[in-house]
C-alpha atoms as a PDB file:
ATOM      1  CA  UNK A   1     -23.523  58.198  16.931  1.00  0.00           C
ATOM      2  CA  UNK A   2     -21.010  56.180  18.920  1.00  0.00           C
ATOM      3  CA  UNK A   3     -24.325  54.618  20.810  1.00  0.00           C
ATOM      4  CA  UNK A   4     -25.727  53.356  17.771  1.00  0.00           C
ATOM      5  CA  UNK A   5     -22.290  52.083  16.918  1.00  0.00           C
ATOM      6  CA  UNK A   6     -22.217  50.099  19.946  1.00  0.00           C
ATOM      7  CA  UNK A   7     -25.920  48.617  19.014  1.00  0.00           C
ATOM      8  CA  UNK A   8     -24.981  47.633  15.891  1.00  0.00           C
ATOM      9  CA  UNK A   9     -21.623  45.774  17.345  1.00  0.00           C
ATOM     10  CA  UNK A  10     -23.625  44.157  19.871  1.00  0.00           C
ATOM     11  CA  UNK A  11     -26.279  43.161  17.610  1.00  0.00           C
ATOM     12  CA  UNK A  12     -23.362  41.373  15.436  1.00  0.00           C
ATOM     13  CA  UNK A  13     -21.911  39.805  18.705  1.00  0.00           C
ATOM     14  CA  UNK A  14     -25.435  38.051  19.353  1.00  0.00           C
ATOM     15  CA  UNK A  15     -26.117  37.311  15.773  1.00  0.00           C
ATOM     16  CA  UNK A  16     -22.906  35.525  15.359  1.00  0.00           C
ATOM     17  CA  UNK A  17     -23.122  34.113  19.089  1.00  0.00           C
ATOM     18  CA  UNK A  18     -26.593  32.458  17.979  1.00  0.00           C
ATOM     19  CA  UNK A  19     -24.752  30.925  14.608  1.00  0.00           C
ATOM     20  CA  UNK A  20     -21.855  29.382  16.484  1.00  0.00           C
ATOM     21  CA  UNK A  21     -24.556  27.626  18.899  1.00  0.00           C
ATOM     22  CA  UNK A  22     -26.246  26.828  15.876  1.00  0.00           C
ATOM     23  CA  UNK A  23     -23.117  24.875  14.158  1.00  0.00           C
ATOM     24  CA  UNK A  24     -22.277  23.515  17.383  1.00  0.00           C
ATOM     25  CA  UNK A  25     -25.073  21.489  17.954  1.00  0.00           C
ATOM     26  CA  UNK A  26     -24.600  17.456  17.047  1.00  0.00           C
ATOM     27  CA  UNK A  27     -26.330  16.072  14.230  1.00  0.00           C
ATOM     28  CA  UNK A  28     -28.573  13.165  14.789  1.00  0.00           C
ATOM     29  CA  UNK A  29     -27.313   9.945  15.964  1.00  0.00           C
ATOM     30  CA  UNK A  30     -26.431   7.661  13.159  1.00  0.00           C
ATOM     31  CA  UNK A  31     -29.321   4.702  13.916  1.00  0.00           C
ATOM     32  CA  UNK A  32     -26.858   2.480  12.565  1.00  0.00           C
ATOM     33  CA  UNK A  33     -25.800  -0.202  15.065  1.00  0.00           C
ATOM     34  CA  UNK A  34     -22.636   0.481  15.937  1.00  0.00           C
ATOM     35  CA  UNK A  35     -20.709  -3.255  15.301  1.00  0.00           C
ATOM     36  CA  UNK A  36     -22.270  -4.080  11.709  1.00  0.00           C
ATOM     37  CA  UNK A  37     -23.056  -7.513  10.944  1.00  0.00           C
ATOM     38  CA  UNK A  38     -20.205  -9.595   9.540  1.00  0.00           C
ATOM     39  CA  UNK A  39     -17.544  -7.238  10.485  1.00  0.00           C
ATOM     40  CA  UNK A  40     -14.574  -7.781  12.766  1.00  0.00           C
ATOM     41  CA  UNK A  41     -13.638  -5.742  15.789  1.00  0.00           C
ATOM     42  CA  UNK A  42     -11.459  -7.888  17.200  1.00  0.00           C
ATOM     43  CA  UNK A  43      -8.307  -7.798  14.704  1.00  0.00           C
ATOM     44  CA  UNK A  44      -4.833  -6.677  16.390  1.00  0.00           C
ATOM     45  CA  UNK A  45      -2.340  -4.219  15.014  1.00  0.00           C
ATOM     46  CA  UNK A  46       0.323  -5.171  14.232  1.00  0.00           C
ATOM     47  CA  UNK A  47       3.861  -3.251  13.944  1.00  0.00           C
ATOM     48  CA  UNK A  48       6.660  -3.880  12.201  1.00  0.00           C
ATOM     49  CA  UNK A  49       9.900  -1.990  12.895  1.00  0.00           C
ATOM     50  CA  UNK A  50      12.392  -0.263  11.060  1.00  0.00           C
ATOM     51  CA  UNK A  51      14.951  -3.093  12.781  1.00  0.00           C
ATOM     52  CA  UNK A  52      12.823  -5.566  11.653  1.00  0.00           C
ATOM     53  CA  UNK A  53      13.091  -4.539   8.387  1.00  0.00           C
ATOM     54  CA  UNK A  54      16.940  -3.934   8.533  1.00  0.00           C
ATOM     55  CA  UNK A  55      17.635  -7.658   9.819  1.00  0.00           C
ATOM     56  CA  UNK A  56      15.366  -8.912   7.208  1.00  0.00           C
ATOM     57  CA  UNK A  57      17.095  -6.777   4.194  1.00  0.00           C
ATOM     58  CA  UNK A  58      20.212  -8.618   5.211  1.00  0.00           C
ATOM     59  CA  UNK A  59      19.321 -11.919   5.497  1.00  0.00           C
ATOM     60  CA  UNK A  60      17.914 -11.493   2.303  1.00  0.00           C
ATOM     61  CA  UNK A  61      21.279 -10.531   0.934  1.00  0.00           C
ATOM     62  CA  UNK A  62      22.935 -13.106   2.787  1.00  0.00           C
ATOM     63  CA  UNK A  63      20.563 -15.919   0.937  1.00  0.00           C
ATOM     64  CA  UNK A  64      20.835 -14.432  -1.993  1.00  0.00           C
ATOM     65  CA  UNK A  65      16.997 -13.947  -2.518  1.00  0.00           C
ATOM     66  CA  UNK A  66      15.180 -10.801  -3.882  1.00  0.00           C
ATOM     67  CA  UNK A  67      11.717 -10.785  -2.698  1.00  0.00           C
ATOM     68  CA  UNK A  68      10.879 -12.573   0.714  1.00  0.00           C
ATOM     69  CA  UNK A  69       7.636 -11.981   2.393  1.00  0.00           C
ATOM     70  CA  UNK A  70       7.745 -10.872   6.416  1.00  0.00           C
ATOM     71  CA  UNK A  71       4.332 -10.983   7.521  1.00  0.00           C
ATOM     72  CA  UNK A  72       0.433 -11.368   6.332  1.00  0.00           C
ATOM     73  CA  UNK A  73      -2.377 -10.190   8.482  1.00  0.00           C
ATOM     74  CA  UNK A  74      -6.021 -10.183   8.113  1.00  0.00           C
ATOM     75  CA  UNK A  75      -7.215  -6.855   7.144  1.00  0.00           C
ATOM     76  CA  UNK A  76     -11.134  -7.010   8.608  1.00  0.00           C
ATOM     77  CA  UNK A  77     -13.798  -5.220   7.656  1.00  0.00           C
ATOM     78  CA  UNK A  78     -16.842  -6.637   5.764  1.00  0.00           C
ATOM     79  CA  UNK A  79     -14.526  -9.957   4.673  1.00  0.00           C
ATOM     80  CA  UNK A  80     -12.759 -12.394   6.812  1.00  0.00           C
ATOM     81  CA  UNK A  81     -10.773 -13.177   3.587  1.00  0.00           C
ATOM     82  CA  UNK A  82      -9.472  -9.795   3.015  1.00  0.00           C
ATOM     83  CA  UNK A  83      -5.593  -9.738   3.752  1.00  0.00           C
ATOM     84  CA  UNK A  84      -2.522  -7.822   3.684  1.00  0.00           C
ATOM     85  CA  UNK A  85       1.035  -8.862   2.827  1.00  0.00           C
ATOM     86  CA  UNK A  86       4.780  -6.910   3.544  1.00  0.00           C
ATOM     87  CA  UNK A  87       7.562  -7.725   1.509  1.00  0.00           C
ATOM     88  CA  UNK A  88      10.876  -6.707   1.272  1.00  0.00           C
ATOM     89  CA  UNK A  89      12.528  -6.660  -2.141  1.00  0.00           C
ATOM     90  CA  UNK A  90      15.950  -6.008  -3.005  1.00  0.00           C
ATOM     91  CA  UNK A  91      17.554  -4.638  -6.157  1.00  0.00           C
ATOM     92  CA  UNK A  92      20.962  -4.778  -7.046  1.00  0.00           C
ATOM     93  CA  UNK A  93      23.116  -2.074  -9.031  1.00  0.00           C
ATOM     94  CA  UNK A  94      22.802  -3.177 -12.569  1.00  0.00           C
ATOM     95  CA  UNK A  95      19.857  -5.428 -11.794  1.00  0.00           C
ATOM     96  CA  UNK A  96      17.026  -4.909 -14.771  1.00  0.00           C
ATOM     97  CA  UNK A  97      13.676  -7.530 -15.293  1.00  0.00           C
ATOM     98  CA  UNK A  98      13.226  -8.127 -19.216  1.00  0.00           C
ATOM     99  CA  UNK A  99       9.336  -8.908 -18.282  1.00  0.00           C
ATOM    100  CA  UNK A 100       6.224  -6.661 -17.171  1.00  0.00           C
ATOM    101  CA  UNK A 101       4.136  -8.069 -14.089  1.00  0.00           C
ATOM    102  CA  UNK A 102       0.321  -7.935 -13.455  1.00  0.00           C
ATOM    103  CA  UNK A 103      -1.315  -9.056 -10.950  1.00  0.00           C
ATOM    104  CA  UNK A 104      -5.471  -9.290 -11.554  1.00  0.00           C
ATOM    105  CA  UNK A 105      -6.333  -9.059  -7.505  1.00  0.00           C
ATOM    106  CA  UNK A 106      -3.561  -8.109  -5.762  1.00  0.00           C
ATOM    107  CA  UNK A 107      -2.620  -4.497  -5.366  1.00  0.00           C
ATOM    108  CA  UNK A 108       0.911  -3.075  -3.946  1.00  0.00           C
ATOM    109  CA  UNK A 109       2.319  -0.012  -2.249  1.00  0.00           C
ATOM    110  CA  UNK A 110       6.294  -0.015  -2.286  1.00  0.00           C
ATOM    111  CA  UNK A 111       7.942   2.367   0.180  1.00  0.00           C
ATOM    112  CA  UNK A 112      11.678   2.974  -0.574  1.00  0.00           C
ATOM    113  CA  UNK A 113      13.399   2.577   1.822  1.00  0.00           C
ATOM    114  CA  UNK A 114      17.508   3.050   0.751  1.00  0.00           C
ATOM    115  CA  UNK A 115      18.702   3.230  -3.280  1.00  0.00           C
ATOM    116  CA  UNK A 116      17.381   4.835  -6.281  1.00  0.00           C
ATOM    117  CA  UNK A 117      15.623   2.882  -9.644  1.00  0.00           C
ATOM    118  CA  UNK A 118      14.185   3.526 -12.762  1.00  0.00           C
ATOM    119  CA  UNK A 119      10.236   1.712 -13.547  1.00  0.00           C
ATOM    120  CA  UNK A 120       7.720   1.258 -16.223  1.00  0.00           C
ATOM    121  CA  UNK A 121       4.319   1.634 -15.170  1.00  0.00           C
ATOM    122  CA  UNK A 122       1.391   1.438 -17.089  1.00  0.00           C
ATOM    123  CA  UNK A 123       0.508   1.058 -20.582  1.00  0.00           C
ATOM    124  CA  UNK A 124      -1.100  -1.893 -22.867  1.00  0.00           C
ATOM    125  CA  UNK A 125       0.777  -4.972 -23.073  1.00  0.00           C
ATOM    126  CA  UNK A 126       1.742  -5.753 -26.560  1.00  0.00           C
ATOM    127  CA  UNK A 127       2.352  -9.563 -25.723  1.00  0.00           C
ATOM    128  CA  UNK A 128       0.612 -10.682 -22.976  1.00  0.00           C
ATOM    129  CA  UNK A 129       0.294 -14.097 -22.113  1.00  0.00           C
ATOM    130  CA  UNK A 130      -0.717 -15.856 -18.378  1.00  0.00           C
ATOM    131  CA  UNK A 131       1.954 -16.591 -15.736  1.00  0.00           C
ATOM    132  CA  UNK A 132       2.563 -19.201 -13.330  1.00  0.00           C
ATOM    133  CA  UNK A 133       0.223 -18.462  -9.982  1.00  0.00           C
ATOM    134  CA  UNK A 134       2.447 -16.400  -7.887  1.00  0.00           C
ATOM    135  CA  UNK A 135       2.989 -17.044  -3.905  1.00  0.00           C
ATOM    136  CA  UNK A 136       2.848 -13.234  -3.255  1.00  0.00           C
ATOM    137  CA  UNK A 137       0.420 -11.915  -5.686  1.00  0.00           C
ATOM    138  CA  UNK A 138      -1.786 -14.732  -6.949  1.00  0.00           C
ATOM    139  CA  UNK A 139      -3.017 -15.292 -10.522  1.00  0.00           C
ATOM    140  CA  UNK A 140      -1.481 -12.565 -13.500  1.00  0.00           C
ATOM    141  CA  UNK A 141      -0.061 -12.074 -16.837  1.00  0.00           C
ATOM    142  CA  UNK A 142       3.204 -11.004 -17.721  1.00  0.00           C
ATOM    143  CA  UNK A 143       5.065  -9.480 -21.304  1.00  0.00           C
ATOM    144  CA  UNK A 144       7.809  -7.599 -22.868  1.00  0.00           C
ATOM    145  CA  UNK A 145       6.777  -4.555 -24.258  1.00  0.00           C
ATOM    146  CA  UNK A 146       3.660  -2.538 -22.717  1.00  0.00           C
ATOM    147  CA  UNK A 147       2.782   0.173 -25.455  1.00  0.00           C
ATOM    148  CA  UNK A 148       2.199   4.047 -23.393  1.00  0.00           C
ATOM    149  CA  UNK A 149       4.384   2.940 -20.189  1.00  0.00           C
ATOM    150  CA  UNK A 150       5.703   5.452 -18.537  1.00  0.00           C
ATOM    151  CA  UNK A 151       8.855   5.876 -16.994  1.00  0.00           C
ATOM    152  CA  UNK A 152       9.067   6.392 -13.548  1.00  0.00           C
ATOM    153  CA  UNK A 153      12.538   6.714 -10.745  1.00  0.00           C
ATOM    154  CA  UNK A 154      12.040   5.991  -7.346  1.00  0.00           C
ATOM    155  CA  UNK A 155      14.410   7.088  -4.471  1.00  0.00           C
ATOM    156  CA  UNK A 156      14.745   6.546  -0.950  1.00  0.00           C
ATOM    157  CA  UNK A 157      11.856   7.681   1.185  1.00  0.00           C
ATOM    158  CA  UNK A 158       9.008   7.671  -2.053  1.00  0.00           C
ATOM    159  CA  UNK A 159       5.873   6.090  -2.009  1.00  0.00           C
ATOM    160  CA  UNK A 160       4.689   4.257  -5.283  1.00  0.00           C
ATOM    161  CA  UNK A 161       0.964   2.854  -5.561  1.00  0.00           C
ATOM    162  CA  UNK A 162       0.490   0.477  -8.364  1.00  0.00           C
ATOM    163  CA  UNK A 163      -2.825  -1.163  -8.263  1.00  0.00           C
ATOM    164  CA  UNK A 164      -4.204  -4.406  -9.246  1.00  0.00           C
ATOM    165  CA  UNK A 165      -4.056  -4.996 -13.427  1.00  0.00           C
ATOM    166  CA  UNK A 166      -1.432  -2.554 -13.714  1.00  0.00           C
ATOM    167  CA  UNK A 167       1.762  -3.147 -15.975  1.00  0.00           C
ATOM    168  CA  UNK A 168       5.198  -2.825 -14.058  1.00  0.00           C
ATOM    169  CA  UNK A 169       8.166  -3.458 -14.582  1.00  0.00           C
ATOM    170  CA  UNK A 170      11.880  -2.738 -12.910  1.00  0.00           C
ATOM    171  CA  UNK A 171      13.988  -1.192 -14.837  1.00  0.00           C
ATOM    172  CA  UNK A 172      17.206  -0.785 -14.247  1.00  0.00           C
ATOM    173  CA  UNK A 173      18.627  -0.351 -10.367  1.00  0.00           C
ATOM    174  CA  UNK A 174      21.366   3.094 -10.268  1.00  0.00           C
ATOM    175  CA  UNK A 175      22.719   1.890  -6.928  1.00  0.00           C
ATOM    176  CA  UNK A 176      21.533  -1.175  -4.416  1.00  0.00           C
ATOM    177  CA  UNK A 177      17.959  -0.426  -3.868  1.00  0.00           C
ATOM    178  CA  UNK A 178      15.879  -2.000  -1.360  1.00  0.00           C
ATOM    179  CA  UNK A 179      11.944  -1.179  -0.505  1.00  0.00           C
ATOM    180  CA  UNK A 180       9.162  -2.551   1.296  1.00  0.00           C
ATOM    181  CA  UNK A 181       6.355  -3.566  -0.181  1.00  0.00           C
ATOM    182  CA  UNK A 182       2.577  -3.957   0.853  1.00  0.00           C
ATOM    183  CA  UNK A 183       0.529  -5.747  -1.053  1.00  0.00           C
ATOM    184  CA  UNK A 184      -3.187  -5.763  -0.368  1.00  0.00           C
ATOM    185  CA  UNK A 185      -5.451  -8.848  -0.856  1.00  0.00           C
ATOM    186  CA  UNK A 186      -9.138  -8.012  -0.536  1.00  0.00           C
ATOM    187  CA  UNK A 187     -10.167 -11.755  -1.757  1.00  0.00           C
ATOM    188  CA  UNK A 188      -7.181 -13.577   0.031  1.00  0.00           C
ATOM    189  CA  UNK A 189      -5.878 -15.183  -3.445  1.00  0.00           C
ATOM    190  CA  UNK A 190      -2.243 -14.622  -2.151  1.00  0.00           C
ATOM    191  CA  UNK A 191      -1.135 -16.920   1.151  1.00  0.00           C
ATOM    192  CA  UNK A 192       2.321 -15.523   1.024  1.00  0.00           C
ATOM    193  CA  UNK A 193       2.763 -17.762   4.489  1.00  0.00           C
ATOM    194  CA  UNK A 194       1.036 -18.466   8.070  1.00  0.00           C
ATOM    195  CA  UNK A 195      -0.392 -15.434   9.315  1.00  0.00           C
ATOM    196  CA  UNK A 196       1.150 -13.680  11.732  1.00  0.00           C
ATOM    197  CA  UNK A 197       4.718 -14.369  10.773  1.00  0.00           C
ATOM    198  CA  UNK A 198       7.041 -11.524  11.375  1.00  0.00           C
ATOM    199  CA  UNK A 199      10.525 -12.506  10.814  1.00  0.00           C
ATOM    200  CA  UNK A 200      13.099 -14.152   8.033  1.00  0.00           C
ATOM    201  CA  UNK A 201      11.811 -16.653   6.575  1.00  0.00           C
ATOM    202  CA  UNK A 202      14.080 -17.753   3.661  1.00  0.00           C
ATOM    203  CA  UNK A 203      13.296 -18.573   0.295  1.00  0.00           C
ATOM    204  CA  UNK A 204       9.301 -18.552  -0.169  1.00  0.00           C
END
């Protein structure tokens, strides 16, 4: 009895040997060439530190200005116009905006990075009408009232995605709030400055 046992356990061990060798092995090579046409390869990172960021916040609050743009860098992949923007925006206690923003190309990520707020996102505007071209975000339509917003709070250390043709709005500020935002360009519609630019600036 405990032979057969042992056959049977061995018999498992090869079985199970032969599947792992099985799933090990490498799938064909991809025959795709490996730098596609029209792509870049060449495109540095770039870093920009949390000191950076603390300098800039300041100066900000020193000029008196609420959204300044730090840096724009080319983005690569299949389009040499694709492009990405970070901005640091400041909100004062108290501090509301009466209007909704959208922006038809330009999408943003805001990362909080001190303070707390209250947002609309979302929602049908109820009296659209086209903006002024915007620096940072390129062509949109702003409004009042957006029918179905929702209301949203951000706090210090969230993450908020709001992507292109999206209503927003800010809503009301609890305490000083400050966050960085990231606003990608895939058609380059938005030349927030020079590329490559990573300090204060001053009013854009």
């Amino acid at each position: 009895m405990r032979s057969t046992m042992w056959r049977y356990a061995a018999a498992g061990m090869f079985v199970m040997g032969v599947a792992v060798s099985l799933g090990g092995q490498q799938a064909p090579n991809d025959p795709s060439p490996v730098m596609l046409p029209g792509h870049r390869y060449d495109l540095p990172a770039t870093l920009i530190t949390a000191a950076q960021i603390e300098t800039h916040k300041k100066n900000m609050i020193a000029a008196k200005d609420d959204d300044i743009p730090m840096n724009m860098v080319k983005a690569g992949g299949g389009s040499d116009r694709h492009q990405v923007g970070v901005s640091v925006v400041n909100r004062n206690k108290g501090q509301k905006n009466p209007n909704y923003a959208v922006h038809d190309d330009v999408a943003e990520v805001y990362y909080v990075v001190e303070g707390k707020g209250r947002m609309k996102l979302g929602g049908k505007i109820s009296d659209w009408k086209r903006r002024p071209v915007s620096a940072g975000n390129g062509k949109g339509s702003a409004g009042t009232t957006a029918v179905g917003a929702r209301d949203v709070t951000i706090a210090k250390g969230d993450v908020l995605i709001i992507p292109a043709g999206t209503p927003h709005k800010w809503e009301d500020a609890e305490e000083f709030t400050s966050y960085v935002v990231v606003r990608v360009d895939p058609d380059g519609i938005a030349p927030l400055m020079a590329l490559g630019t990573a300090k204060f600036t001053g009013s854009n």
